[in-house]
N, C-alpha and C. Protein backbone atom coordinates (compact mmCIF):
# COMPACT_ATOMS: atom_id res chain seq x y z
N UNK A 1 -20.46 -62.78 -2.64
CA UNK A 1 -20.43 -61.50 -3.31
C UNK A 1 -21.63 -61.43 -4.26
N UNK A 2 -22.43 -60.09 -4.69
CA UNK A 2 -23.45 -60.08 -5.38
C UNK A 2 -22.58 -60.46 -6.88
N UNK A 3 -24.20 -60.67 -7.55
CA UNK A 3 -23.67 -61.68 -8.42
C UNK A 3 -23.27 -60.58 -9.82
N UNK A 4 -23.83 -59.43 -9.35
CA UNK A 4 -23.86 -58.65 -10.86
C UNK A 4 -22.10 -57.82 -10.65
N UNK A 5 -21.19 -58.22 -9.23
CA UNK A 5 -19.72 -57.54 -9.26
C UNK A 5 -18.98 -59.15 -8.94
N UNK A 6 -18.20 -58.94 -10.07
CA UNK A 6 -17.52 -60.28 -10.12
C UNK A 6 -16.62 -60.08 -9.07
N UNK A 7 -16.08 -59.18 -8.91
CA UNK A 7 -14.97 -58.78 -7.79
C UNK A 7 -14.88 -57.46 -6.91
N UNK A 8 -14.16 -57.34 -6.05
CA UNK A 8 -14.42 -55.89 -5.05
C UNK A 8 -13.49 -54.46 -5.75
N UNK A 9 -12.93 -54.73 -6.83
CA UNK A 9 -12.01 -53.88 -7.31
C UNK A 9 -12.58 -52.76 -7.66
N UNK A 10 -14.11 -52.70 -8.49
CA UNK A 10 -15.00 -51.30 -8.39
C UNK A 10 -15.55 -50.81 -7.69
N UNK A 11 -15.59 -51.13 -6.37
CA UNK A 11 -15.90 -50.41 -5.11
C UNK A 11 -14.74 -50.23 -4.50
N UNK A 12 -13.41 -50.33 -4.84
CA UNK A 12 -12.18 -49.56 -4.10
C UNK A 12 -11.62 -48.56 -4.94
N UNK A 13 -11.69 -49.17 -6.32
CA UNK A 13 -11.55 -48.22 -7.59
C UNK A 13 -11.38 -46.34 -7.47
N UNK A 14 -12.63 -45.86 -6.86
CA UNK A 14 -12.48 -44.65 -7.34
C UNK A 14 -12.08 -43.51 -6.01
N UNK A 15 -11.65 -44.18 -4.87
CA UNK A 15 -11.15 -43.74 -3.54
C UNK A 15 -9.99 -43.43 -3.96
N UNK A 16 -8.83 -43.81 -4.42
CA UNK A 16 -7.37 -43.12 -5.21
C UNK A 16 -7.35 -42.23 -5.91
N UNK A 17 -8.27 -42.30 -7.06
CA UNK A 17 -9.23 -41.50 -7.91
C UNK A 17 -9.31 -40.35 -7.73
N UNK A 18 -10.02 -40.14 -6.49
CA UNK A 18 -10.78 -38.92 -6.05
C UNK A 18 -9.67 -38.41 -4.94
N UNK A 19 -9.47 -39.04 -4.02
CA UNK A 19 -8.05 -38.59 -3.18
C UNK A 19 -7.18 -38.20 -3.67
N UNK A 20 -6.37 -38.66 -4.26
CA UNK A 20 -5.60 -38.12 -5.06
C UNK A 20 -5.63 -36.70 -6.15
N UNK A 21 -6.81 -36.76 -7.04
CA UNK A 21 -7.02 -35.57 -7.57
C UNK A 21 -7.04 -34.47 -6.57
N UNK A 22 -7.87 -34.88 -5.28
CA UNK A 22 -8.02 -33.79 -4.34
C UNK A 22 -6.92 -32.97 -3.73
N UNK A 23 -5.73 -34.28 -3.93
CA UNK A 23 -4.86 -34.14 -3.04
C UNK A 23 -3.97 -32.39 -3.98
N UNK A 24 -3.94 -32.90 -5.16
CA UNK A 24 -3.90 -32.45 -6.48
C UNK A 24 -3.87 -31.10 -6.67
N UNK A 25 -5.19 -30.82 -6.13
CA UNK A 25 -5.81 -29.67 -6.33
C UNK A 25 -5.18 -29.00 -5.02
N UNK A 26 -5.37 -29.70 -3.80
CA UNK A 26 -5.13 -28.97 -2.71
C UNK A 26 -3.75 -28.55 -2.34
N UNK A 27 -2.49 -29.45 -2.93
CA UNK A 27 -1.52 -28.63 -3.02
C UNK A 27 -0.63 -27.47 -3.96
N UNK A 28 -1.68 -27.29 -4.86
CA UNK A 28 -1.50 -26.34 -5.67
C UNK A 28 -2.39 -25.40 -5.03
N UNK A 29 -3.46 -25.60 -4.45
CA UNK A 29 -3.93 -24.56 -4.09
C UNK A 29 -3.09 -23.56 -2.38
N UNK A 30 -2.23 -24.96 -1.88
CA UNK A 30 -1.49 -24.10 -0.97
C UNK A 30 -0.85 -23.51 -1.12
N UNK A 31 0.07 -23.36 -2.15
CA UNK A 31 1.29 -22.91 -3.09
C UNK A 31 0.42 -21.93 -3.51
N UNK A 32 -0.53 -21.53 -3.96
CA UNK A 32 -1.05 -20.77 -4.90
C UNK A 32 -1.56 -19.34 -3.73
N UNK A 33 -1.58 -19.80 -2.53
CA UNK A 33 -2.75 -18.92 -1.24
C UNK A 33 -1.28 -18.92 -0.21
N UNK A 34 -0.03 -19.22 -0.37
CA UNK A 34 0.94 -19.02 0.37
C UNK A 34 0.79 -17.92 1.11
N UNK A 35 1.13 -18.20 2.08
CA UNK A 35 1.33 -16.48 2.83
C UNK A 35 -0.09 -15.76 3.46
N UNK A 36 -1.41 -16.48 3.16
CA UNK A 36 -2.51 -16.26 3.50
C UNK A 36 -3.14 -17.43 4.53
N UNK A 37 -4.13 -16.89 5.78
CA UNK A 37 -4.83 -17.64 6.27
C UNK A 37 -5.22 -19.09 6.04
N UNK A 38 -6.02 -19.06 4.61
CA UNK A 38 -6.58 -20.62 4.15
C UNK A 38 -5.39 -20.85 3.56
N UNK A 39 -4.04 -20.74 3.65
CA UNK A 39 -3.10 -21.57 3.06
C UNK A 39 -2.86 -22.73 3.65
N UNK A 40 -2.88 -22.53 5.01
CA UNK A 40 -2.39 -23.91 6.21
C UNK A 40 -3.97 -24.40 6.40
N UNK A 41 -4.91 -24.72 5.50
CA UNK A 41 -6.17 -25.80 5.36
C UNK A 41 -5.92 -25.97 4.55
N UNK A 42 -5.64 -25.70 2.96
CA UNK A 42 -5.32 -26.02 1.82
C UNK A 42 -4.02 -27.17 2.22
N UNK A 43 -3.01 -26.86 2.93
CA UNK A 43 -1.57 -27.86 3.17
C UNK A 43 -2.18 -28.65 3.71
N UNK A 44 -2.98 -28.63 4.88
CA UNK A 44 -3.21 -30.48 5.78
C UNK A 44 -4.42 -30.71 4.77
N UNK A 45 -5.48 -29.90 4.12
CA UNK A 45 -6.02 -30.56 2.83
C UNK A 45 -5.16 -31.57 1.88
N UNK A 46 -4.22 -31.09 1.56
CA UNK A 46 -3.16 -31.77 0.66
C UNK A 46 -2.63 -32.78 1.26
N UNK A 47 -1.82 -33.18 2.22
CA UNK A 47 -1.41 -33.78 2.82
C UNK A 47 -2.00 -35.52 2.99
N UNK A 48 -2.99 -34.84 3.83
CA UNK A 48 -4.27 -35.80 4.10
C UNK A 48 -4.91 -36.53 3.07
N UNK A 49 -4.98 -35.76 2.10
CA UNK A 49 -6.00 -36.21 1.39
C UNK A 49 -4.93 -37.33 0.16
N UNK A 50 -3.18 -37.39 0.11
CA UNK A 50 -1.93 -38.03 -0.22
C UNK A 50 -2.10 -38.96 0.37
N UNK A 51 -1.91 -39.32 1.79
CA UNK A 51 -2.22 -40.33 2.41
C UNK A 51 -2.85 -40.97 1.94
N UNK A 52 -3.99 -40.52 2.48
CA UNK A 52 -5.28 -41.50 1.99
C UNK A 52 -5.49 -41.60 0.74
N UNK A 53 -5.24 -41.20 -0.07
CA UNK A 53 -5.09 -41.64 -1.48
C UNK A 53 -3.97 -43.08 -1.45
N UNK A 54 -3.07 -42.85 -0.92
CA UNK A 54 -1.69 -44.11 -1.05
C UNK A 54 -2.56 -44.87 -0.57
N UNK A 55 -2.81 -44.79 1.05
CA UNK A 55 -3.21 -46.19 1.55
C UNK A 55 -4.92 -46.40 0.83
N UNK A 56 -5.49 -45.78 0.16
CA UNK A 56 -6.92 -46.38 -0.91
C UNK A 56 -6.03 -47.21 -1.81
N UNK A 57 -5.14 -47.09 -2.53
CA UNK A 57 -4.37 -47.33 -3.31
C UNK A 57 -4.14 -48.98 -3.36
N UNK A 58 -3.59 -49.39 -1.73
CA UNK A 58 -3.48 -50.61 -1.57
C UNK A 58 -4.60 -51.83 -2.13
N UNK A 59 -5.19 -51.82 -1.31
CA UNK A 59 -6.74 -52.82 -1.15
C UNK A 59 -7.18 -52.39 -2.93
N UNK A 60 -7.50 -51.34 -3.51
CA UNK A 60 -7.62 -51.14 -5.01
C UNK A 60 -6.62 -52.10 -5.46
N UNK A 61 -5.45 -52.00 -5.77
CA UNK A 61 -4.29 -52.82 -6.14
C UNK A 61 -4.59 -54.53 -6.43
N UNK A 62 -4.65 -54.40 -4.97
CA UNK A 62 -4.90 -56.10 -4.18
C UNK A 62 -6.00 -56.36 -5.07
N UNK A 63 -7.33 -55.98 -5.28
CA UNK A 63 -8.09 -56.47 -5.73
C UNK A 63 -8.30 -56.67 -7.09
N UNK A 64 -7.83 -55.48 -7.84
CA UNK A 64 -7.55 -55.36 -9.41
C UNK A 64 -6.55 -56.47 -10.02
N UNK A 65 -5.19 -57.02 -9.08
CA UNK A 65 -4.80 -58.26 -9.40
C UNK A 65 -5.43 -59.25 -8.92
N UNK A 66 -6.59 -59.02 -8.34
CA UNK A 66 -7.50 -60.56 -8.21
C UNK A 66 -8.27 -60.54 -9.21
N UNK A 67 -8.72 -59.44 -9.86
CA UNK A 67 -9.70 -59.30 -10.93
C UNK A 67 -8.76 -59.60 -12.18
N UNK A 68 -7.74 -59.21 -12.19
CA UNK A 68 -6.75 -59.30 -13.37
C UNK A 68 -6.68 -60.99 -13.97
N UNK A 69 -6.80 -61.97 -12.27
CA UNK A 69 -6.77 -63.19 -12.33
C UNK A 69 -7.65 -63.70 -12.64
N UNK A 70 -9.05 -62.84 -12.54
CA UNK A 70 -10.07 -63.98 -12.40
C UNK A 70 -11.24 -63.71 -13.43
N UNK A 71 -11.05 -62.79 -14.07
CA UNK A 71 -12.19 -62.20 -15.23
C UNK A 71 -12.00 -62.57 -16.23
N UNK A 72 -13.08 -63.08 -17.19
CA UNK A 72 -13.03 -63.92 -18.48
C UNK A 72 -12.40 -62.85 -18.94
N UNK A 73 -11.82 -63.03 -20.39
CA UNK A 73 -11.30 -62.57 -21.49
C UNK A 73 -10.96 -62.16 -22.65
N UNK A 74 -10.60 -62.15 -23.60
CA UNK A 74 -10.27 -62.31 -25.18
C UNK A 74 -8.86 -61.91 -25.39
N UNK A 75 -7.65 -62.25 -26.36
CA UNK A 75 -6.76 -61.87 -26.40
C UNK A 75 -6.42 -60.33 -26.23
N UNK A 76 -7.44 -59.61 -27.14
CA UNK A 76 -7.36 -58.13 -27.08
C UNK A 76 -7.52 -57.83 -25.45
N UNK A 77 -8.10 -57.84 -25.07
CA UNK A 77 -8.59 -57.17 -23.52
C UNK A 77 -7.20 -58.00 -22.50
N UNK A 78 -6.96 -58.95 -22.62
CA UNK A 78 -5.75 -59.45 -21.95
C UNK A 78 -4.40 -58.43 -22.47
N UNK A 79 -4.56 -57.81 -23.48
CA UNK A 79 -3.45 -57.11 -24.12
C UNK A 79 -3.66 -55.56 -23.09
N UNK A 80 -4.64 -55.40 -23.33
CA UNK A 80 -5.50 -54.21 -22.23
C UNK A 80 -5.05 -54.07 -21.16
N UNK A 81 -5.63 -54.98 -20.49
CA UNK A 81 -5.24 -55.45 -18.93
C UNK A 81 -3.97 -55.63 -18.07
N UNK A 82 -2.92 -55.78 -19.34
CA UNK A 82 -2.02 -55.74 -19.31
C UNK A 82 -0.76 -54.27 -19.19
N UNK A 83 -1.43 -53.35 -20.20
CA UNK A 83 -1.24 -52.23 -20.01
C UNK A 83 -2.11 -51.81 -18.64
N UNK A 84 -3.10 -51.77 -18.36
CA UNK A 84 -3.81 -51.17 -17.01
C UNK A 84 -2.94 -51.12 -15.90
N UNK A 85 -3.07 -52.77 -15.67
CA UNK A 85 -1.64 -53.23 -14.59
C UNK A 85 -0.04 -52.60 -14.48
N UNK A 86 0.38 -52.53 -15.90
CA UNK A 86 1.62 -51.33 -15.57
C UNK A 86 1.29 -50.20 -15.36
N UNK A 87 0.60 -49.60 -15.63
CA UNK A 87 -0.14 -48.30 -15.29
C UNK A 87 -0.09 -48.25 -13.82
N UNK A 88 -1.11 -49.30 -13.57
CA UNK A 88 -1.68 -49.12 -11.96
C UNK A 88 0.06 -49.59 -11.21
N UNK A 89 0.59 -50.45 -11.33
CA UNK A 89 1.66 -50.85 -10.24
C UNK A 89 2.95 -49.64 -10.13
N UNK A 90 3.07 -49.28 -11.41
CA UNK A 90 3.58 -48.01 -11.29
C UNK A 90 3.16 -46.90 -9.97
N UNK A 91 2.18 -46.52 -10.44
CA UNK A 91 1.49 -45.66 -9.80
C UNK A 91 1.19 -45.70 -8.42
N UNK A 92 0.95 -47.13 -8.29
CA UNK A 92 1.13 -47.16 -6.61
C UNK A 92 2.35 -47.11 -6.44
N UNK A 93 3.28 -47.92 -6.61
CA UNK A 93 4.82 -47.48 -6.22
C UNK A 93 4.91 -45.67 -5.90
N UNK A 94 4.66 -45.02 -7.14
CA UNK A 94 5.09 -43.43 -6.96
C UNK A 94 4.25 -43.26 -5.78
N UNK A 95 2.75 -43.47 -5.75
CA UNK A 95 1.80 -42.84 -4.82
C UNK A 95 2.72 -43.27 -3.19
N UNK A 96 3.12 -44.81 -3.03
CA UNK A 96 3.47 -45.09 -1.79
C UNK A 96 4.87 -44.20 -1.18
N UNK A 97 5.69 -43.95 -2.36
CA UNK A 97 7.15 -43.25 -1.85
C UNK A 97 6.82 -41.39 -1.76
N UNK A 98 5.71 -40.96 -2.47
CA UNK A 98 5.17 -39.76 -2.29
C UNK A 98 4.39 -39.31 -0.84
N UNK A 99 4.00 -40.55 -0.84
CA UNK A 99 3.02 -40.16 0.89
C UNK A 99 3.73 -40.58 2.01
N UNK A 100 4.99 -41.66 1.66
CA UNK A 100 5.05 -41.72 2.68
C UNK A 100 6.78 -40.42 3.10
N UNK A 101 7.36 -39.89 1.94
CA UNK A 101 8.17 -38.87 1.64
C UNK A 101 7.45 -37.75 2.76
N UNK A 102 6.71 -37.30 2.31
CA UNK A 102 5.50 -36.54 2.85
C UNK A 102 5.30 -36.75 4.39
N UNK A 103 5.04 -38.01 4.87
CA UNK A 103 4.28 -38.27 6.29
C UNK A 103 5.95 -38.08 6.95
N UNK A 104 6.96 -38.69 6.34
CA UNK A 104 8.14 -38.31 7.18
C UNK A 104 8.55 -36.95 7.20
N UNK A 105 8.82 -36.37 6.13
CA UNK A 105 9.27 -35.11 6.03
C UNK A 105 8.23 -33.52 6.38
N UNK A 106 7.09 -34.05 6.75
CA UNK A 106 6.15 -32.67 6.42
C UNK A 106 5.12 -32.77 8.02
N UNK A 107 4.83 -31.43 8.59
CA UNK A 107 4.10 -32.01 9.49
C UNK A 107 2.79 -31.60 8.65
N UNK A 108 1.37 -31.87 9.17
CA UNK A 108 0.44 -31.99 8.52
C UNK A 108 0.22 -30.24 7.89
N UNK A 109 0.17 -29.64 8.19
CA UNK A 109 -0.01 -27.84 8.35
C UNK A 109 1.31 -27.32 7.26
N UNK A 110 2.43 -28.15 6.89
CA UNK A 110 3.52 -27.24 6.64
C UNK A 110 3.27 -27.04 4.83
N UNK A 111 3.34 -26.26 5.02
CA UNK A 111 3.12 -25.72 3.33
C UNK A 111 4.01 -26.41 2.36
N UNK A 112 3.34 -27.00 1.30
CA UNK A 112 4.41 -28.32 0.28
C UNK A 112 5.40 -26.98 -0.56
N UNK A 113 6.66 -27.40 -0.71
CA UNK A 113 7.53 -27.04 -1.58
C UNK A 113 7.21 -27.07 -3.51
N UNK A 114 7.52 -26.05 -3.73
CA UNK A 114 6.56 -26.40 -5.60
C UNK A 114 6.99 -27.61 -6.37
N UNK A 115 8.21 -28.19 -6.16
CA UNK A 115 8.58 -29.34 -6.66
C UNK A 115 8.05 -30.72 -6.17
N UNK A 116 7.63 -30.54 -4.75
CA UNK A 116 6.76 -31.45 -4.65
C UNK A 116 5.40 -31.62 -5.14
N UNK A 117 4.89 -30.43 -5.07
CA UNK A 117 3.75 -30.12 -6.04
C UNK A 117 3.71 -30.65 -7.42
N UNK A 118 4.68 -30.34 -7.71
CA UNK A 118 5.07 -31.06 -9.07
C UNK A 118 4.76 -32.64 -9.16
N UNK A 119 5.22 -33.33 -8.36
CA UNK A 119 5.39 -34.27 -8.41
C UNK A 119 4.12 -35.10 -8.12
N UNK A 120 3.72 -34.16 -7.26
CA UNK A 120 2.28 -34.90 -6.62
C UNK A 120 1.14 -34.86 -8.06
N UNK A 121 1.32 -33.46 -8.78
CA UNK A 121 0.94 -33.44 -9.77
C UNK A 121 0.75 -34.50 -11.04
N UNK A 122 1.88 -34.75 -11.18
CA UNK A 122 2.51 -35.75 -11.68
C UNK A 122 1.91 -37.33 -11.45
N UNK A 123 2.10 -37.34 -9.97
CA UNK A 123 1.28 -39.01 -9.45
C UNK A 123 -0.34 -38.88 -9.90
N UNK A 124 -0.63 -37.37 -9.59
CA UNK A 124 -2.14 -37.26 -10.36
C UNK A 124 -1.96 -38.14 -12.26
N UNK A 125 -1.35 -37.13 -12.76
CA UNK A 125 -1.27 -37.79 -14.08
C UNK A 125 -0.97 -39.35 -14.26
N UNK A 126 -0.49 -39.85 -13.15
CA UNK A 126 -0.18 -41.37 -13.04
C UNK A 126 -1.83 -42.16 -12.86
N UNK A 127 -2.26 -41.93 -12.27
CA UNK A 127 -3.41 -41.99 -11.59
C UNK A 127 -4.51 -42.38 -12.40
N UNK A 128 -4.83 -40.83 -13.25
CA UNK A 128 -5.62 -40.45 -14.58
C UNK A 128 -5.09 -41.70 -15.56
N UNK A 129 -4.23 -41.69 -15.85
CA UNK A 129 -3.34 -42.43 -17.07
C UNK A 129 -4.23 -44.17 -16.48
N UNK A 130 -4.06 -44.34 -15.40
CA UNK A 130 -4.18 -45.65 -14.78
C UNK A 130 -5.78 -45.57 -15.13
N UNK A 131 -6.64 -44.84 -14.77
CA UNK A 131 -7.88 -44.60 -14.59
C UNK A 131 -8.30 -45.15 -16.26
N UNK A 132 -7.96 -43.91 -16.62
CA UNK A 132 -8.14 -44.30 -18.33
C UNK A 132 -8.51 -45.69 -18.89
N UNK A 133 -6.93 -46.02 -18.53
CA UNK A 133 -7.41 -47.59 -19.01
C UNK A 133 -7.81 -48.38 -18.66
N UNK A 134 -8.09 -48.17 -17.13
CA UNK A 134 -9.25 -49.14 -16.41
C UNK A 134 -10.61 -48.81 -17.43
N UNK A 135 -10.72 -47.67 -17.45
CA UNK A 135 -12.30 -47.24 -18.13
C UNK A 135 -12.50 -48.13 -19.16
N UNK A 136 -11.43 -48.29 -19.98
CA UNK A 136 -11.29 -48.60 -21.40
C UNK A 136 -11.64 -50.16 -21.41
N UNK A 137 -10.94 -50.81 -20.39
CA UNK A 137 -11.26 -52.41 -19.91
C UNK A 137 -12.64 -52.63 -20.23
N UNK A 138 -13.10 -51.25 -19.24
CA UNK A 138 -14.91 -51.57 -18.99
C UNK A 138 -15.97 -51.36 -19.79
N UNK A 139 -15.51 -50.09 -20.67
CA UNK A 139 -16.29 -49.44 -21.53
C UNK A 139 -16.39 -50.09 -22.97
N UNK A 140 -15.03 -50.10 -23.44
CA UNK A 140 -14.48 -50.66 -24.55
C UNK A 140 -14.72 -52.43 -24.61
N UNK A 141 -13.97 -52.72 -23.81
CA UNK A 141 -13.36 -54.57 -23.84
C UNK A 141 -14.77 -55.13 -22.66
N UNK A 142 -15.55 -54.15 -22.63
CA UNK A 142 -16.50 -55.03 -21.44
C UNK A 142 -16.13 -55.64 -20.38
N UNK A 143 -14.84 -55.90 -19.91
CA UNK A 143 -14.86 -56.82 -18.60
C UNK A 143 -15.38 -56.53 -17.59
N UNK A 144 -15.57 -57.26 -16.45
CA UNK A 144 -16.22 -57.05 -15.55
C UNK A 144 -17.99 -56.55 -15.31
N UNK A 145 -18.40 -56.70 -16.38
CA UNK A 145 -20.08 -56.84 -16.72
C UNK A 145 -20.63 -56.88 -17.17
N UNK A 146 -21.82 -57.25 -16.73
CA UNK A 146 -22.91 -58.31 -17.47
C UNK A 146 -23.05 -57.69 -18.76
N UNK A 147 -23.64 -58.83 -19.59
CA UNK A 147 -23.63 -58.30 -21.03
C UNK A 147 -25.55 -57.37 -20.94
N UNK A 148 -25.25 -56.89 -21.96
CA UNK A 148 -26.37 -55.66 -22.15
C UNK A 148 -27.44 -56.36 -23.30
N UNK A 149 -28.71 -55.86 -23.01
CA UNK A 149 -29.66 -56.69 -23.75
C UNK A 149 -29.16 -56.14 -25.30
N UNK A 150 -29.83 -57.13 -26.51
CA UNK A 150 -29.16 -56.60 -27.81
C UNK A 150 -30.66 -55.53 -27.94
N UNK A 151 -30.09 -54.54 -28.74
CA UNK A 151 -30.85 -53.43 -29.39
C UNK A 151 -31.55 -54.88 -30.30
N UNK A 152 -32.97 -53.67 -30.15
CA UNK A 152 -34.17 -54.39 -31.21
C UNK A 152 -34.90 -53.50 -31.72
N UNK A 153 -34.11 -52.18 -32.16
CA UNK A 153 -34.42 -51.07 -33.46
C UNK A 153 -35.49 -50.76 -32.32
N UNK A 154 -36.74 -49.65 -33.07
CA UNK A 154 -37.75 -48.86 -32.10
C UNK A 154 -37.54 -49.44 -30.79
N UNK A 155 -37.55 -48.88 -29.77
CA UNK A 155 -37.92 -49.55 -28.46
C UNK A 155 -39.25 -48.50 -27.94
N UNK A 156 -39.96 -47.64 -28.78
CA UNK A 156 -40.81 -47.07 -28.20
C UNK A 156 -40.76 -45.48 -27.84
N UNK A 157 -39.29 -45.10 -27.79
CA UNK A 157 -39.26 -43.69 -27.43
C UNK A 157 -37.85 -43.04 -28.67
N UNK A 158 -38.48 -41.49 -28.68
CA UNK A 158 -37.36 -41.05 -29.49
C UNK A 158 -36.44 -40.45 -28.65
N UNK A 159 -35.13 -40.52 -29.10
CA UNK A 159 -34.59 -39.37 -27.87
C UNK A 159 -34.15 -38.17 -27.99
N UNK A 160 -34.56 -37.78 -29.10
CA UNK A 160 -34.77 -36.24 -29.50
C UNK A 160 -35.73 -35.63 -29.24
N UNK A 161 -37.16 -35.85 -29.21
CA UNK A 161 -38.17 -35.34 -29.12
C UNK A 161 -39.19 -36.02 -28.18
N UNK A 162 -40.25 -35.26 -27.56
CA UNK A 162 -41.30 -35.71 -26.91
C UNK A 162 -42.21 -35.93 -27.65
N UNK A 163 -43.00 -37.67 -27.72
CA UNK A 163 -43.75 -38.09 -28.61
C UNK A 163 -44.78 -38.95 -27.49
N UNK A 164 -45.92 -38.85 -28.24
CA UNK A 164 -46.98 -39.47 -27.73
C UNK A 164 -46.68 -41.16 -27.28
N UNK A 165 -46.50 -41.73 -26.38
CA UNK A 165 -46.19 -43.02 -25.98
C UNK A 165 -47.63 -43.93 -26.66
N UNK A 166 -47.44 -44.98 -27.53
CA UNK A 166 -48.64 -45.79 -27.94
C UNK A 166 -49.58 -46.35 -27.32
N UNK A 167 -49.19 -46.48 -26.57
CA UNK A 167 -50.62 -46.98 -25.16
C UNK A 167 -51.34 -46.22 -24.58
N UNK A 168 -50.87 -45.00 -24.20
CA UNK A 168 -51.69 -44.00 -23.20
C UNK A 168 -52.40 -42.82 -23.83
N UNK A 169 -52.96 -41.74 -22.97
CA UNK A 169 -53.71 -41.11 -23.76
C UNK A 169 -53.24 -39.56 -23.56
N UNK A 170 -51.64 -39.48 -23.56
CA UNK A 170 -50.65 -38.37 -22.62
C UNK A 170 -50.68 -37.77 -24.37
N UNK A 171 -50.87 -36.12 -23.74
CA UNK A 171 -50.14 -35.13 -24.58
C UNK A 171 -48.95 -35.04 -24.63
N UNK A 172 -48.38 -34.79 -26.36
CA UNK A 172 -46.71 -34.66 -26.05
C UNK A 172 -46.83 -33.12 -26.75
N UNK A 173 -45.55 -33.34 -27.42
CA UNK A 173 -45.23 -31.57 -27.80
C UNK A 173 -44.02 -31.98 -28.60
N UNK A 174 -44.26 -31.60 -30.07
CA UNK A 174 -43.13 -31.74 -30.84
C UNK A 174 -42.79 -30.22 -30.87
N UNK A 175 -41.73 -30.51 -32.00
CA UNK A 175 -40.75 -28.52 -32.48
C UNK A 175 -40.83 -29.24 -33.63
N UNK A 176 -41.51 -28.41 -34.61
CA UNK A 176 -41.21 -28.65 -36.07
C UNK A 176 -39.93 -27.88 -36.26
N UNK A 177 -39.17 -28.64 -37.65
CA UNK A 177 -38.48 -27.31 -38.39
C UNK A 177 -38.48 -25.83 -38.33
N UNK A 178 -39.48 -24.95 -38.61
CA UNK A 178 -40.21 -23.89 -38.40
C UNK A 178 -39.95 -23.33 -36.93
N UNK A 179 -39.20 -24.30 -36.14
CA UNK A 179 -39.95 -23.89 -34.72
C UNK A 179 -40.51 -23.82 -33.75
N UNK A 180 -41.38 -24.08 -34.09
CA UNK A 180 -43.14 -23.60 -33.76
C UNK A 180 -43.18 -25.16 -33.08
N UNK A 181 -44.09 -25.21 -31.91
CA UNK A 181 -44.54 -26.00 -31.23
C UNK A 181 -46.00 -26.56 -31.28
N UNK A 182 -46.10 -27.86 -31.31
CA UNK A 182 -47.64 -28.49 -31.85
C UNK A 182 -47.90 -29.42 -31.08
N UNK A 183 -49.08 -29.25 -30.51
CA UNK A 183 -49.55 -30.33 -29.52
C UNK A 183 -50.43 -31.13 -29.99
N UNK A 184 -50.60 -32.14 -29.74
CA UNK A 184 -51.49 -33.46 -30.10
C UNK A 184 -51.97 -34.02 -28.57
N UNK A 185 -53.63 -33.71 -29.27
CA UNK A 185 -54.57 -34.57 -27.78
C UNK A 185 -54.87 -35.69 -28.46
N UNK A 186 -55.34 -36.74 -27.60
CA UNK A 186 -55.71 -38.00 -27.98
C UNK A 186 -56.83 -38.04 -27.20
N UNK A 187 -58.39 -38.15 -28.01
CA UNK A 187 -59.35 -38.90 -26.71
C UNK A 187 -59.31 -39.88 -27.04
C-alpha cells in the first residue's frame, strides 16, 4: 500500500457518503414529482442509488475497523474513534435492513411510501452524523496522516493581497484603504 494511506478506509469512505445522500435526495424527490413522468427515474434513482450505498457501506466498515486497529493514537482520539465506530456500526446496521427492506419489498420503478422516505432520510442523518466524526478523527485528532511541515512565520506570500514575489521582476497590484489600485514595476 502507498506509504502516504496507512489503510484503504479513505478510498471506500465517501461511496456511502455520496450514495446515500443521493439516495436521499432522490426519494424525496419521487414523493415530491408523484404522479408525473420523471417520478418513476427519481424512484429507481432512489432505490439504486440505497443499494449501493448499503453494499459501499460494507468494505468502508471492514476497513475503518482495520484502521480503528491499526492507527497510532492518543487517549483523546481513541475516545473519538470510539464514538465514530458507534456511529458508523449503527448506521450500517440501519443502511443494511433499509436496502435490503427495499430490494424485497419494492420493484426498482415503484414509487417509495413517505415513511420510508422518512426513514431513508433519517439513515442519511445516520450517515452525516457518522461522516462528521470521521472528519473530526482527521481534521481535529490527525489520524491517519502524515504530519504537516511546522509554520515558519513569512513563507513569502500574503494571502490577502497580490504582492511583488522577492526574486522576480513580476508586477503586482495592491488596493489601498482608499480603494484605489497601485502598481509597482521593478527594473
Amino acid at each position: 500500500m502507498p506509504e502516504i494511506i496507512p489503510n484503504l478506509h479513505p478510498l471506500f469512505v465517501h461511496f456511502p457518503i455520496t450514495l446515500v445522500s443521493l439516495s436521499a435526495l432522490f426519494h424525496v424527490a419521487a414523493v415530491a414529482t408523484r404522479g408525473k413522468p420523471c417520478a418513476t427515474h427519481c424512484a429507481i434513482l432512489a432505490h439504486t442509488t440505497l443499494w449501493l450505498g448499503a453494499l459501499a457501506a460494507l468494505p468502508t466498515v471492514f476497513f475503518g475497523w482495520q484502521a480503528f486497529n491499526s492507527v497510532s493514537h492518543d487517549e483523546a482520539s481513541h475516545a473519538a474513534m470510539l464514538v465514530h465506530r458507534t456511529w458508523a456500526l449503527a448506521t450500517l446496521v440501519l443502511l443494511l435492513v433499509l436496502a435490503g427492506w427495499d430490494a424485497w419489498r419494492s420493484k426498482v420503478d415503484t414509487n417509495p411510501a413517505i415513511w420510508f422516505v422518512a426513514l431513508v432520510i433519517g439513515g442519511w442523518g445516520l450517515v452525516a452524523t457518522t461522516a462528521w466524526h470521521g472528519g473530526e478523527l482527521v481534521y481535529r485528532h490527525g489520524l491517519g496522516v502524515m504530519s504537516l511541515p511546522a509554520s515558519e512565520g513569512d513563507h513569502g506570500h500574503d494571502h490577502g493581497h497580490a504582492h511583488e514575489h522577492p526574486d522576480t521582476n513580476a508586477t503586482s497590484t495592491e488596493t489601498h484603504e482608499d480603494g484605489h489600485h497601485h502598481d509597482d514595476h521593478q527594473h
